[in-house]
Protein backbone atom coordinates (compact mmCIF):
# COMPACT_ATOMS: atom_id res chain seq x y z
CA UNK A 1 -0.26 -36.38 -14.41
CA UNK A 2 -3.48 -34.42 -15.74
CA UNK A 3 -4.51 -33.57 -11.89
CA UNK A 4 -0.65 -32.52 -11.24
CA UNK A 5 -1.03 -29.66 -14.36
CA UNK A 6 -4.97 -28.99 -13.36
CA UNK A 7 -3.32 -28.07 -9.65
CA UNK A 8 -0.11 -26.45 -11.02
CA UNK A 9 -2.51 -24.45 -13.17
CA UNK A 10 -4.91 -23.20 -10.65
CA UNK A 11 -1.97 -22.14 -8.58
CA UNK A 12 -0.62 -19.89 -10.78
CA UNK A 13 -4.13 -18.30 -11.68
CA UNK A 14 -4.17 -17.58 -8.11
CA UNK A 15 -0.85 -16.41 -8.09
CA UNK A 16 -1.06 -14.25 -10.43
CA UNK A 17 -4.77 -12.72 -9.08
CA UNK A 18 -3.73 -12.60 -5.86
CA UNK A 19 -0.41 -12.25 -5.39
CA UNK A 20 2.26 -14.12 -3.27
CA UNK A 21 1.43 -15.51 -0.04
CA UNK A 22 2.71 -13.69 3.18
CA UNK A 23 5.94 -14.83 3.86
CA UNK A 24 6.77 -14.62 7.75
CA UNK A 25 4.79 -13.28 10.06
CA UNK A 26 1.54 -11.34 9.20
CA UNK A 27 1.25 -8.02 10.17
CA UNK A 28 -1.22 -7.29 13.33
CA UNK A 29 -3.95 -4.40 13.03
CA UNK A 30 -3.47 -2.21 16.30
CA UNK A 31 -4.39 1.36 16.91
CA UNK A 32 -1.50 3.87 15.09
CA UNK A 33 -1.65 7.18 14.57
CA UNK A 34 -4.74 7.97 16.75
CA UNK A 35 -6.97 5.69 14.31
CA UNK A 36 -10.49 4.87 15.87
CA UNK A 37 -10.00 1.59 14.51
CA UNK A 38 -7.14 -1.23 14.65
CA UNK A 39 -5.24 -0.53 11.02
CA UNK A 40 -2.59 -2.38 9.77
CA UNK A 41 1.17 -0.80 9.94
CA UNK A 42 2.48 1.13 7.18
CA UNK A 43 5.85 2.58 5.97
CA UNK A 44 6.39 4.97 3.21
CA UNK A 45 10.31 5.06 1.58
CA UNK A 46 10.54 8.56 0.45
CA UNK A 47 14.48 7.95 -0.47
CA UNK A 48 12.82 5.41 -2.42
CA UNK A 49 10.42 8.18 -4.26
CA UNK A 50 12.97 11.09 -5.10
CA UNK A 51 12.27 11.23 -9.05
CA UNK A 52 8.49 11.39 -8.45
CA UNK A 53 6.75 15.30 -8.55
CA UNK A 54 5.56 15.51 -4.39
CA UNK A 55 2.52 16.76 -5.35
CA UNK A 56 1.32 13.34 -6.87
CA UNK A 57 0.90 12.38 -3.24
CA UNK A 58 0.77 15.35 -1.24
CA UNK A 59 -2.23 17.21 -2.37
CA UNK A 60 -1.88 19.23 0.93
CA UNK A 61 0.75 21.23 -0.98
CA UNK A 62 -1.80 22.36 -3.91
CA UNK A 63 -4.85 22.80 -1.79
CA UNK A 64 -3.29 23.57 1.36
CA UNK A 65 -4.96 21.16 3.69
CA UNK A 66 -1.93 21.46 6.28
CA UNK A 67 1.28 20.47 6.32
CA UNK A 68 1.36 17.10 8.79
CA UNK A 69 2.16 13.81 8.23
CA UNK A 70 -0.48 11.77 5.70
CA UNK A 71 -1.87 9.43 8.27
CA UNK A 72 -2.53 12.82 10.62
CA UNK A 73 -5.68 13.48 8.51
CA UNK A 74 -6.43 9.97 6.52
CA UNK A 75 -6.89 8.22 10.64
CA UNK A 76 -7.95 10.95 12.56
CA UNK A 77 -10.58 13.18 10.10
CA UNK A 78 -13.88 11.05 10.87
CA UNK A 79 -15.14 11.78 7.33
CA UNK A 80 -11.54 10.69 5.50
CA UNK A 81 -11.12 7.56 7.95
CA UNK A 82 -13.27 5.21 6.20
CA UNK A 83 -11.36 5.58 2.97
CA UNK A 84 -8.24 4.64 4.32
CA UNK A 85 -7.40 1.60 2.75
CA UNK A 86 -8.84 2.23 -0.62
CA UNK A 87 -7.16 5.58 -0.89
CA UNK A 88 -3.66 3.81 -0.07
CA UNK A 89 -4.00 1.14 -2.00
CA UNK A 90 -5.20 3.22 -5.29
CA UNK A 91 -2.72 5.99 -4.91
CA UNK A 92 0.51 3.66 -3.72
CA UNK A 93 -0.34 0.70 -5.66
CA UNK A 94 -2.00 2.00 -8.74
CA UNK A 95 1.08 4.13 -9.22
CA UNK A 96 3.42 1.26 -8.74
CA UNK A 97 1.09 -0.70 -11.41
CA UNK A 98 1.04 1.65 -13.79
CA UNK A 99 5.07 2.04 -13.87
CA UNK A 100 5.29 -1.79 -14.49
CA UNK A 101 2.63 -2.05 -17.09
CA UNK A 102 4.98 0.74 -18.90
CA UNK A 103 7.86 -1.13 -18.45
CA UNK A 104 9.75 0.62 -15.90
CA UNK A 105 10.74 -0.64 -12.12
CA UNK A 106 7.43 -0.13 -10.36
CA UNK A 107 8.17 -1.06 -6.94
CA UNK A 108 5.87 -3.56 -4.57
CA UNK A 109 2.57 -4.72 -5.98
CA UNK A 110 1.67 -8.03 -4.23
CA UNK A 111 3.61 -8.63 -1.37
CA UNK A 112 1.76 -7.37 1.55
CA UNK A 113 4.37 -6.70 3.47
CA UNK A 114 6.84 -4.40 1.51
CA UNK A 115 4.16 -2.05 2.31
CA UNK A 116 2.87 -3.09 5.68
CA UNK A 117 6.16 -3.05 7.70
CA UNK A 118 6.24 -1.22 11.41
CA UNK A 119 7.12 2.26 11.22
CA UNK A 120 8.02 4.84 13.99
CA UNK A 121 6.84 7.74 11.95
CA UNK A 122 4.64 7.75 8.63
C-alpha cells in the first residue's frame, strides 16, 4: 500500500511539472515556412483571441517590422530563427499562464498538441 501512494505521488508531481502526456500521435518536426531547420507544426486560433489588444502579439504593428505572417520573420530572419521556440512558448504560453493564475479561462498550457496541430497557414 505505501509503494502504491509513493508511485501515485510521484505521478502527480510529474503531472503537474510536466504536464499531460501526448495523447495520439506526436507531432513530426519537418521544414514549414521556409525554416532552415525541421520545426514542429503550429496553429494560432485568432477567433479564439478576439478580446485580446493585437498589439500584445504583433509588435510589427508598433514598430513596423512588416506586415506578413509571424512565422515569415521568426523562421526565415537568420538572427530571429534561433529564438523560435522560446519566443513562442513565452509569449503564447506565458500569456495563457498568467490568465489562469488570475482566475480567468487561460487557454492550453500543457498539452502539446492544442498548440502543435498542422496548419495550412500561420
Amino acid at each position: 500500500m505505501k509503494a502504491y501512494v509513493i508511485v501515485l505521488a510521484v505521478g502527480a508531481v510529474l503531472l503537474l511539472n510536466y504536464g499531460t502526456p501526448l495523447l495520439g500521435e506526436r507531432p513530426a518536426r519537418a521544414l514549414r515556412w521556409e525554416s532552415p531547420d525541421p520545426i514542429l507544426p503550429m496553429t494560432f486560433a485568432h477567433e479564439d483571441h478576439v478580446t485580446e489588444n493585437c498589439v500584445l502579439c504583433h509588435h510589427n504593428y508598433v514598430d513596423d517590422t512588416g506586415g506578413s505572417p509571424c512565422m515569415y520573420c521568426h523562421v526565415t530572419d537568420a538572427t530571429v530563427y534561433p529564438l523560435l521556440e522560446t519566443q513562442f512558448h513565452d509569449l503564447c504560453r506565458g500569456c495563457h499562464e498568467e490568465k489562469r493564475i488570475a482566475g480567468l479561462a487561460g487557454g492550453p498550457t500543457r498539452v502539446c498538441v492544442d498548440c502543435h496541430l498542422e496548419e495550412d497557414a500561420p
